[in-house]
C-alpha atoms as a PDB file:
ATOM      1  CA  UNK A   1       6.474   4.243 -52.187  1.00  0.00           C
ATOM      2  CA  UNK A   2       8.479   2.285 -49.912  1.00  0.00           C
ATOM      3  CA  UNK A   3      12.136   3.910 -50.329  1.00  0.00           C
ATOM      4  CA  UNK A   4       9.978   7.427 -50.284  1.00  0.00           C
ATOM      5  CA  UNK A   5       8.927   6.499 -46.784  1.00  0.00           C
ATOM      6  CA  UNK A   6      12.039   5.154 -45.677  1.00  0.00           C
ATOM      7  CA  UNK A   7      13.476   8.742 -46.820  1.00  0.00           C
ATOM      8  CA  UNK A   8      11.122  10.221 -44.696  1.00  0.00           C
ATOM      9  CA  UNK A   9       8.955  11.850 -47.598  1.00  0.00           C
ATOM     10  CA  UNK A  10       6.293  13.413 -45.753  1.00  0.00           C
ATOM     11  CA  UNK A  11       3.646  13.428 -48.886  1.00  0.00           C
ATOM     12  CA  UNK A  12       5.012   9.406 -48.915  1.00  0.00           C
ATOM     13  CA  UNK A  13       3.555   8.879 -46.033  1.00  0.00           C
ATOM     14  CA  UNK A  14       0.736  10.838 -46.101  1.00  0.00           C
ATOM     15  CA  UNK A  15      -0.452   8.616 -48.919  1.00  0.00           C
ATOM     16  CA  UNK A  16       0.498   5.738 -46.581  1.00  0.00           C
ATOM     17  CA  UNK A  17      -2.196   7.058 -44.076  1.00  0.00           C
ATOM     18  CA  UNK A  18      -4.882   7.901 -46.624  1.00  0.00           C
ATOM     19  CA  UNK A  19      -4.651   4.647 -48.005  1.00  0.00           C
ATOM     20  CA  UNK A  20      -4.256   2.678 -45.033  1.00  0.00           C
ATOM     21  CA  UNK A  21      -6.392   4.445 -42.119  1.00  0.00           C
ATOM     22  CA  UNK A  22      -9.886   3.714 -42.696  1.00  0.00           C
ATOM     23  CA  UNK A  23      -8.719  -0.175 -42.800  1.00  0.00           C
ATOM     24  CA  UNK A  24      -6.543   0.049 -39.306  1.00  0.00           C
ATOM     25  CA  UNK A  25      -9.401   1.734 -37.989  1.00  0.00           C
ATOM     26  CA  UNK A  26     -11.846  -0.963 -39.180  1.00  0.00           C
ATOM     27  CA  UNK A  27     -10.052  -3.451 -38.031  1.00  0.00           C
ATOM     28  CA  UNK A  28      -9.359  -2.004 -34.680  1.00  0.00           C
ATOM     29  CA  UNK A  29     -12.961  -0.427 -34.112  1.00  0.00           C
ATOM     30  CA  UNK A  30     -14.037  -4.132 -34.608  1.00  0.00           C
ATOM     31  CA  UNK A  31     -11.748  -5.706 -32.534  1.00  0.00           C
ATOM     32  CA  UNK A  32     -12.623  -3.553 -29.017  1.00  0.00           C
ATOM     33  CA  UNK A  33     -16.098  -2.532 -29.898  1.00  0.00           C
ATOM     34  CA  UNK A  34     -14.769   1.427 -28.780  1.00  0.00           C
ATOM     35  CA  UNK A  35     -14.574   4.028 -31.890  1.00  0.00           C
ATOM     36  CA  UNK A  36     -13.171   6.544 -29.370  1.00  0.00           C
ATOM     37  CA  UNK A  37     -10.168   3.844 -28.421  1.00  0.00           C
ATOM     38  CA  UNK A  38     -10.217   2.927 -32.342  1.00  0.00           C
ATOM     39  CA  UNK A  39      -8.722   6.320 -33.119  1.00  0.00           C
ATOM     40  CA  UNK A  40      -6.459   5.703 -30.885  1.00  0.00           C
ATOM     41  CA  UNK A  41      -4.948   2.773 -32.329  1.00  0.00           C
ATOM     42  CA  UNK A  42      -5.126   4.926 -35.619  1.00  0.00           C
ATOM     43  CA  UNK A  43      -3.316   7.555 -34.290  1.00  0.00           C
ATOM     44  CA  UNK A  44      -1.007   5.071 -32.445  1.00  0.00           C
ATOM     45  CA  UNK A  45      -0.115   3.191 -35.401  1.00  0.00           C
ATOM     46  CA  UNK A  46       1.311   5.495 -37.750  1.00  0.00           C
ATOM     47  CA  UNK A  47       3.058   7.522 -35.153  1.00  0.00           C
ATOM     48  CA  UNK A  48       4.905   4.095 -34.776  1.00  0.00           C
ATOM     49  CA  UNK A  49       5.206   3.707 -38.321  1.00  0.00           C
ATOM     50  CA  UNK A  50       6.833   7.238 -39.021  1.00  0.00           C
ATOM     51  CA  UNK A  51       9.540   6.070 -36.197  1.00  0.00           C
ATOM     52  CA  UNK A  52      10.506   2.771 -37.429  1.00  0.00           C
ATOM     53  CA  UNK A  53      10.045   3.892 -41.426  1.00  0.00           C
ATOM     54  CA  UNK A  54      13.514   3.112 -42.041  1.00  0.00           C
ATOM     55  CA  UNK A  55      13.174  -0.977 -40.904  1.00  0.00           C
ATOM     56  CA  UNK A  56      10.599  -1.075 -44.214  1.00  0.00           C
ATOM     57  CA  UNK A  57      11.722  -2.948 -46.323  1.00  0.00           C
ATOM     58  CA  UNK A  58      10.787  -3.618 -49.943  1.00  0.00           C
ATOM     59  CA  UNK A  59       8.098  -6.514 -50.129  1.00  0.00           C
ATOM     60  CA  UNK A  60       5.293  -6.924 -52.330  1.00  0.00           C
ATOM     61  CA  UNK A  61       3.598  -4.036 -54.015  1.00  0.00           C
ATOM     62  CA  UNK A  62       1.848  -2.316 -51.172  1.00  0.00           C
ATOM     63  CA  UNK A  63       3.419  -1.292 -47.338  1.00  0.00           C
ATOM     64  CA  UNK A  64      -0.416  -1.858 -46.189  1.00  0.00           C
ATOM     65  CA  UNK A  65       1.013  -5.958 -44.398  1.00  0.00           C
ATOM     66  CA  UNK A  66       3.743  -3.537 -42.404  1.00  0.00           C
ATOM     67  CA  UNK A  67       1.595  -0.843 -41.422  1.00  0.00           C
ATOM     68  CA  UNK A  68      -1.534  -3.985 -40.207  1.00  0.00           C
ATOM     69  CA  UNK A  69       1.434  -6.061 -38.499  1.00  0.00           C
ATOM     70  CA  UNK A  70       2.206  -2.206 -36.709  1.00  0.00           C
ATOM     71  CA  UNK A  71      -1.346  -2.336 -36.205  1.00  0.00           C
ATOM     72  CA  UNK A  72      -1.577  -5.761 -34.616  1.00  0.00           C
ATOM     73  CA  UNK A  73       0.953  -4.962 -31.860  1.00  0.00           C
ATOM     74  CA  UNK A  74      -0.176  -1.517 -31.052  1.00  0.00           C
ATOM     75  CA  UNK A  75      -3.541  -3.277 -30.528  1.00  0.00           C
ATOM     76  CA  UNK A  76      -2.485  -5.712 -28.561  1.00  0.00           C
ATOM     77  CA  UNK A  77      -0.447  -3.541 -26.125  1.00  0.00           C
ATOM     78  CA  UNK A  78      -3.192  -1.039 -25.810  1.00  0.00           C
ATOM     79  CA  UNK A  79      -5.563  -4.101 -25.416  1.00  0.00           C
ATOM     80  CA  UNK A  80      -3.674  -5.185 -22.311  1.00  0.00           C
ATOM     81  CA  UNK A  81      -3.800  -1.700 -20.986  1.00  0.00           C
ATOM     82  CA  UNK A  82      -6.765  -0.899 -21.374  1.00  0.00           C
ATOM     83  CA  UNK A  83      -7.849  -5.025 -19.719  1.00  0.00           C
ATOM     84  CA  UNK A  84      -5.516  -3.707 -16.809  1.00  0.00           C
ATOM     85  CA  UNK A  85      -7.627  -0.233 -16.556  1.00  0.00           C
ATOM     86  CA  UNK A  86     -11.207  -2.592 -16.493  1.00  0.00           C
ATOM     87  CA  UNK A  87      -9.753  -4.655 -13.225  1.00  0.00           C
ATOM     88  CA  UNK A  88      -8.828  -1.197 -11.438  1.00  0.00           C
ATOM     89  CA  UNK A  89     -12.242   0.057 -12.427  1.00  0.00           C
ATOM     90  CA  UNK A  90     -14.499  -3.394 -11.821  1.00  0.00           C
ATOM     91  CA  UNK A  91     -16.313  -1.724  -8.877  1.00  0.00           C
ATOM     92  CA  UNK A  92     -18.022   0.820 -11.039  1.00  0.00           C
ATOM     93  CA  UNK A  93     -21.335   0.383 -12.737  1.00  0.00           C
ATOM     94  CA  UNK A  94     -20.923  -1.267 -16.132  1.00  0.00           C
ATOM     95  CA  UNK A  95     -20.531   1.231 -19.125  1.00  0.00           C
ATOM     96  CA  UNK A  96     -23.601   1.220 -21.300  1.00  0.00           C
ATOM     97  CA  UNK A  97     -22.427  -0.376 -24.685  1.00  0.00           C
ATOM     98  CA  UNK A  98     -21.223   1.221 -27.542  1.00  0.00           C
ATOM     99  CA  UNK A  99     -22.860   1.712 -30.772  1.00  0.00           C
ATOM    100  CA  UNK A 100     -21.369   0.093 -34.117  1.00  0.00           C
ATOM    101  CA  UNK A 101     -19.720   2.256 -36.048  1.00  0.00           C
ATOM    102  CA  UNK A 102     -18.519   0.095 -38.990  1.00  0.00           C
ATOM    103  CA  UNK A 103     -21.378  -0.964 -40.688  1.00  0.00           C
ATOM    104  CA  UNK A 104     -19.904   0.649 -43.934  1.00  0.00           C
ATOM    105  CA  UNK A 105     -17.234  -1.457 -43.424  1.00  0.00           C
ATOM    106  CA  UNK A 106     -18.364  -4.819 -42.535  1.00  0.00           C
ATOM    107  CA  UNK A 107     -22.100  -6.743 -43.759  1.00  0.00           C
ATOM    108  CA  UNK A 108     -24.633  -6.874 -41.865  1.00  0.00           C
ATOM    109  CA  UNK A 109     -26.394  -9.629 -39.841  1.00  0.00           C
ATOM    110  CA  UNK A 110     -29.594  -9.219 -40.170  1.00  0.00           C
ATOM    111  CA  UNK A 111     -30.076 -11.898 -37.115  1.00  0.00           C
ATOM    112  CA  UNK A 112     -29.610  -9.962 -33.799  1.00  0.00           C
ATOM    113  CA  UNK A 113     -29.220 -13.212 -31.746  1.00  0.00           C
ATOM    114  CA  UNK A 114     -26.665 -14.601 -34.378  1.00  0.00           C
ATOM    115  CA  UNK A 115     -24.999 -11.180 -34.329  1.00  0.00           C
ATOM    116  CA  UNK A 116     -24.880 -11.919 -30.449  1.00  0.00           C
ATOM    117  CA  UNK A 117     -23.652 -15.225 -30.444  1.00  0.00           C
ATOM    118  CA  UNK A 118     -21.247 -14.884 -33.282  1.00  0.00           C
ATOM    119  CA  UNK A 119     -19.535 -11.575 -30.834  1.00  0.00           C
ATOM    120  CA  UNK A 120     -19.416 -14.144 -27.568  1.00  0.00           C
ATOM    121  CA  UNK A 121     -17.550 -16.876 -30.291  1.00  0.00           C
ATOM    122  CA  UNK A 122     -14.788 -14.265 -31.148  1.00  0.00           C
ATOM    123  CA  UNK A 123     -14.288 -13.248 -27.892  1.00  0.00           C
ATOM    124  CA  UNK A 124     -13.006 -17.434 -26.762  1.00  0.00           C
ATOM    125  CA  UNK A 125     -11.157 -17.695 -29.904  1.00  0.00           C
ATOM    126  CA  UNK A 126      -7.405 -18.337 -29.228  1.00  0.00           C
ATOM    127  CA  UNK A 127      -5.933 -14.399 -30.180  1.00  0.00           C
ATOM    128  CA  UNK A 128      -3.571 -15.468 -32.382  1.00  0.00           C
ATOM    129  CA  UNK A 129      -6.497 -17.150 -34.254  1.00  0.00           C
ATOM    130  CA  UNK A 130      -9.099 -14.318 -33.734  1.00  0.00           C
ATOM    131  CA  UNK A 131      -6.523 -12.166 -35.353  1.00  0.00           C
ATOM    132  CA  UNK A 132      -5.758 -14.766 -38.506  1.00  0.00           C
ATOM    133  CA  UNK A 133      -9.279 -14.046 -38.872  1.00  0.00           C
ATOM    134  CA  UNK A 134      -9.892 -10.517 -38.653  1.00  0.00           C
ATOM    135  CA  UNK A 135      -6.753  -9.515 -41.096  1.00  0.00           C
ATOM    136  CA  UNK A 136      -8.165 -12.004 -44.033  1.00  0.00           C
ATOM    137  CA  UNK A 137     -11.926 -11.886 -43.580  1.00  0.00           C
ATOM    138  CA  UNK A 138     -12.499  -8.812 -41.944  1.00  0.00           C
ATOM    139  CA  UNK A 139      -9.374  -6.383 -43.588  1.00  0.00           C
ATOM    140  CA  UNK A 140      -9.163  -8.247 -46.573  1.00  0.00           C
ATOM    141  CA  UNK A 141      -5.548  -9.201 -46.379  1.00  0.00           C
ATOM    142  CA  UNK A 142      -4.531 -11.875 -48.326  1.00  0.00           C
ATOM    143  CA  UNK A 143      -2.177 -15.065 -46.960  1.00  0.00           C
ATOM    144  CA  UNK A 144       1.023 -13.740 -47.713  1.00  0.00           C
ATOM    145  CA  UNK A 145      -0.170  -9.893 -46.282  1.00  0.00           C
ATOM    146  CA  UNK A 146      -1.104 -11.054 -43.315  1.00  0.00           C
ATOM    147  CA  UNK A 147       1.860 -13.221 -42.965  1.00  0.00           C
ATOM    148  CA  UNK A 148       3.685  -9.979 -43.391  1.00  0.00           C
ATOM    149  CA  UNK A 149       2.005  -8.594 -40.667  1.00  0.00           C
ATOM    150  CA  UNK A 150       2.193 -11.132 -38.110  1.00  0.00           C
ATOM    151  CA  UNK A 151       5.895 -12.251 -38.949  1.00  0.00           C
ATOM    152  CA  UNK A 152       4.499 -16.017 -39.612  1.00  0.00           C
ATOM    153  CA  UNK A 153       4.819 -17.945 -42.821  1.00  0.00           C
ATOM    154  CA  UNK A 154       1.997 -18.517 -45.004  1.00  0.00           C
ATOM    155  CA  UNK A 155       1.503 -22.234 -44.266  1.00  0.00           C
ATOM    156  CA  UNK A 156       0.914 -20.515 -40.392  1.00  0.00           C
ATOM    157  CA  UNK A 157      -2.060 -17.997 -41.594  1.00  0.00           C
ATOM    158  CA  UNK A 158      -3.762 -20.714 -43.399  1.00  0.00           C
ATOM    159  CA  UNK A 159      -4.025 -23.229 -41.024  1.00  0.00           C
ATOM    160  CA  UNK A 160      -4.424 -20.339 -38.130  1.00  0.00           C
ATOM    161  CA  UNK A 161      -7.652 -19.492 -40.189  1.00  0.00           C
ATOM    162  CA  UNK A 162      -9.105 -23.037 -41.177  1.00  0.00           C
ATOM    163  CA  UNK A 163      -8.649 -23.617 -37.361  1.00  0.00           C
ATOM    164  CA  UNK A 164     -10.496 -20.500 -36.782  1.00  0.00           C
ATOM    165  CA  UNK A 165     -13.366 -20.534 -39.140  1.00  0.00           C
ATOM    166  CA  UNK A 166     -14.385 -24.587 -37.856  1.00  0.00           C
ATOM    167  CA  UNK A 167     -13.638 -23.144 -34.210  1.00  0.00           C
ATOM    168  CA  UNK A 168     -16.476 -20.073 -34.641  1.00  0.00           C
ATOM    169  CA  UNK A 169     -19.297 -22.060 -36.394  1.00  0.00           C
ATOM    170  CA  UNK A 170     -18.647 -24.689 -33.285  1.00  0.00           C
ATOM    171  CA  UNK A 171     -18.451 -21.401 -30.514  1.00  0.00           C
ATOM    172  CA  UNK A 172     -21.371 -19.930 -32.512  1.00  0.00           C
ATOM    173  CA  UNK A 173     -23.499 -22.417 -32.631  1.00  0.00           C
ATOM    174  CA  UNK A 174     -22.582 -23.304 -28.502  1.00  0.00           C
ATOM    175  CA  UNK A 175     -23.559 -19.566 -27.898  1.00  0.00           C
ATOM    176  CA  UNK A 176     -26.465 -19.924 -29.529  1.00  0.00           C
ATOM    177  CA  UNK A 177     -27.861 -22.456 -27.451  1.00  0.00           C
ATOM    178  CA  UNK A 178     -26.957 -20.233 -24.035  1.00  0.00           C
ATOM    179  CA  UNK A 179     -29.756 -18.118 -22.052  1.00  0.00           C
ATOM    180  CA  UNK A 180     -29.374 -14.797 -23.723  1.00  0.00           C
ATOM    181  CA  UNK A 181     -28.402 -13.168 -20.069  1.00  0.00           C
ATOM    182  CA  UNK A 182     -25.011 -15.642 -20.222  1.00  0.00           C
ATOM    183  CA  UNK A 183     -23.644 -14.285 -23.346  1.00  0.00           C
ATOM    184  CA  UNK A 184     -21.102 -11.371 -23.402  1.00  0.00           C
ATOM    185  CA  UNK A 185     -19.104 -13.318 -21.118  1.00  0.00           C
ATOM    186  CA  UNK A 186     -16.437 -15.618 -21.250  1.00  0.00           C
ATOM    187  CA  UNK A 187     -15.263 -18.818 -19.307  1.00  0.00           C
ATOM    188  CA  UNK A 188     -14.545 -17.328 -15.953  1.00  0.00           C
ATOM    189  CA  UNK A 189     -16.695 -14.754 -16.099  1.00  0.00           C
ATOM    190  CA  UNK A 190     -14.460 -12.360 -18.152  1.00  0.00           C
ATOM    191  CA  UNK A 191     -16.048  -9.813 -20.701  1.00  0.00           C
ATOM    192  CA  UNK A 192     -15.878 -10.140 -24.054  1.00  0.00           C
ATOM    193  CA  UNK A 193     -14.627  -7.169 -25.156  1.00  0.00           C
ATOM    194  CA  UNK A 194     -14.987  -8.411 -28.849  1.00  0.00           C
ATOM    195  CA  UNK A 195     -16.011  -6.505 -31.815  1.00  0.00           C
ATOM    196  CA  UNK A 196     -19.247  -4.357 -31.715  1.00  0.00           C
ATOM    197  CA  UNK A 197     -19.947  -5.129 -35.175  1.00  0.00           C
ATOM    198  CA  UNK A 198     -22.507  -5.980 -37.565  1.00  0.00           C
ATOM    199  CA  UNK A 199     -19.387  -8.070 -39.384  1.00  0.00           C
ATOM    200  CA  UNK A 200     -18.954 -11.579 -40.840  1.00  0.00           C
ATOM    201  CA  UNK A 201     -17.312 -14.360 -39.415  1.00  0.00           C
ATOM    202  CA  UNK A 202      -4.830 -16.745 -35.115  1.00  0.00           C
ATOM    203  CA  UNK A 203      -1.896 -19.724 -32.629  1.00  0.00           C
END
């Protein structure tokens, strides 16, 4: 598949997308809570794939690393946007929150406060660590896919991970101890704006 979408094979790449949406989308819905802004990164993504389809290169069986690390970036630039939109707009009433749309996705917690504490602990992870975490556990990419995506070496992912995993039990378990009023924020009172999801557990 990969010199097909290099050629510009438009059936290529339409089999890129139908394999590869649903996960960007999981991944992304998770990551800012929005579905509406999830799309977006969706749509975003693969509009940045098509352009840069000739830099892919062949590596490992699948294009599904290139098209996440496309993913990563788009969400981090539309993450800063849309951080830079929330300042401009602080004076408004809060929006009321989201519902969860990737419970097929992700397992459930059956433990609202956990579910709770577990979104405030992803929210003060480093980035680079929170998203170590939510390419391998949540997307299911393996050490050397995710390396892929994030242009690290393996050695990087794993320890960016370990250091992740140890880091959310400790931030869950601190969360879990605050008044239920304190959580959804962060250390200087910034909003989480963390995964809405029903999910399990980067430098």
């Amino acid at each position: 598949m990969h010199a097909r979408v290099r050629a510009g094979d438009q059936d290529a790449f339409r089999e890129l997308f139908t394999s590869c949406a649903r996960l960007v989308y999981g991944y992304a819905v998770r990551a800012t809570g929005d579905p509406a802004l999830a799309e977006d990164v969706v749509s975003l993504t693969f509009l940045e794939a098509w352009r840069l389809r000739e830099r892919l290169k062949d590596e490992g069986d699948s294009p599904r690393p290139w098209v996440m690390g496309i993913a990563v970036n788009v969400l981090r630039n539309t993450t800063r946007a849309r951080r830079r939109h929330e300042r401009a707009m602080a004076r408004l009433p809060a929006r009321e929150p989201l519902p969860d749309f990737a419970d097929d996705v992700v397992g459930r917690l059956a433990d609202a406060e956990q579910l709770a504490a577990v979104k405030v602990a992803l929210g003060r992870l480093r980035a680079r660590e929170r998203e170590v975490f939510m390419l391998c556990v949540w997307s299911g990419l393996g050490y050397s896919e995710a390396a892929v995506a994030l242009g690290v070496r393996v050695g990087t992912v794993r320890s960016r991970l370990s250091r992740a995993r140890t880091r959310l039990r400790q931030l869950t378990d601190e969360a879990l101890r605050e008044p239920a009023r304190t959580r959804g924020q962060v250390s200087g009172d910034r909003r989480t704006t963390v995964v809405r999801s029903t999910g399990k557990s980067q430098a």
